[in-house]
Protein backbone atom coordinates (compact mmCIF):
# COMPACT_ATOMS: atom_id res chain seq x y z
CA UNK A 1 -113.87 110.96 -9.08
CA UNK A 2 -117.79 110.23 -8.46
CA UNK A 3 -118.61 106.78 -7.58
CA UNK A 4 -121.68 105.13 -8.91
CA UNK A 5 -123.81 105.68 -5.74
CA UNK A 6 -123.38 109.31 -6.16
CA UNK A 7 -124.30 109.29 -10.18
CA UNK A 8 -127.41 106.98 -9.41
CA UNK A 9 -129.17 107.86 -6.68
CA UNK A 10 -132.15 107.22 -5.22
CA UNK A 11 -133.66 103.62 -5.97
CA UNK A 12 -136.96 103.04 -7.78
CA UNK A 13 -138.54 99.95 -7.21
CA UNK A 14 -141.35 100.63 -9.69
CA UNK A 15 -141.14 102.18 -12.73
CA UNK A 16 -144.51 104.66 -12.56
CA UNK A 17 -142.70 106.05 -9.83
CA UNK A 18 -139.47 106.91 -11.52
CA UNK A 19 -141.54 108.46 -14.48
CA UNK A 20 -143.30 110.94 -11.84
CA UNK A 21 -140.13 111.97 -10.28
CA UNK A 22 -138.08 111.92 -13.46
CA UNK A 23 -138.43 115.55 -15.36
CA UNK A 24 -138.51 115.57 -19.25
CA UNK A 25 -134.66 116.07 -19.53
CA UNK A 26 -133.80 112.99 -17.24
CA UNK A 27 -133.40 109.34 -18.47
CA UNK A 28 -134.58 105.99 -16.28
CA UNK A 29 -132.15 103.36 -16.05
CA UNK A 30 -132.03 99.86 -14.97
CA UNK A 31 -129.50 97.22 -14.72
CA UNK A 32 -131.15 93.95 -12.98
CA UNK A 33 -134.12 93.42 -15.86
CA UNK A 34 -137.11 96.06 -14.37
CA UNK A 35 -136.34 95.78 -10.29
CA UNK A 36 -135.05 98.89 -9.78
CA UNK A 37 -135.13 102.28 -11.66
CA UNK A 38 -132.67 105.23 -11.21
CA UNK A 39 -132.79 108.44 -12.83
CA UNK A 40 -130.06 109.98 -14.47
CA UNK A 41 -129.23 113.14 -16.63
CA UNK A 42 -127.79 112.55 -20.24
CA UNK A 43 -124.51 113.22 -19.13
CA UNK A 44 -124.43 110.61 -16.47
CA UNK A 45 -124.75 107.74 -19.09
CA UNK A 46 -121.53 106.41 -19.19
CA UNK A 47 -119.47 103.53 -20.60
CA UNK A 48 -119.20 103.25 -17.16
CA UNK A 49 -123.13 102.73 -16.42
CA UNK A 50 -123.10 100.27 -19.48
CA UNK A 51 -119.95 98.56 -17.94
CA UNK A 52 -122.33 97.57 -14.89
CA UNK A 53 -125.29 96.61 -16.99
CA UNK A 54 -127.14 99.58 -17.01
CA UNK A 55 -129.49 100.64 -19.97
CA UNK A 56 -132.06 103.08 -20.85
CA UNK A 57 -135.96 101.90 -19.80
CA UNK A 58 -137.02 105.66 -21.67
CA UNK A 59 -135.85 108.99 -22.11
């Protein structure tokens, strides 16, 4: 089973950043109100993510 670490990442703490490093396939998500981004691929958004509060910023 992968844990949430693995499916998240590396943190963003601002959001310009996440949108350089993200490519056009990935989606940014956040989970404490715009503190910190992670990228994710389609796939990796989850019931699970939503569980811990996570929602799209973009796509």
């Amino acid at each position: 089973m992968t844990s949430l670490t693995d499916i998240l990442g590396p943190k963003y703490f601002d959001l310009e950043a996440a949108r350089v490093d993200a490519s056009p396939t990935e989606i940014i998500i956040t989970n404490d109100e715009g503190t910190t981004y992670y990228i994710v691929t389609p796939e990796d958004v989850t019931i699970d993510l939503e569980e811990h509060g996570f929602k799209k910023v973009e796509e």
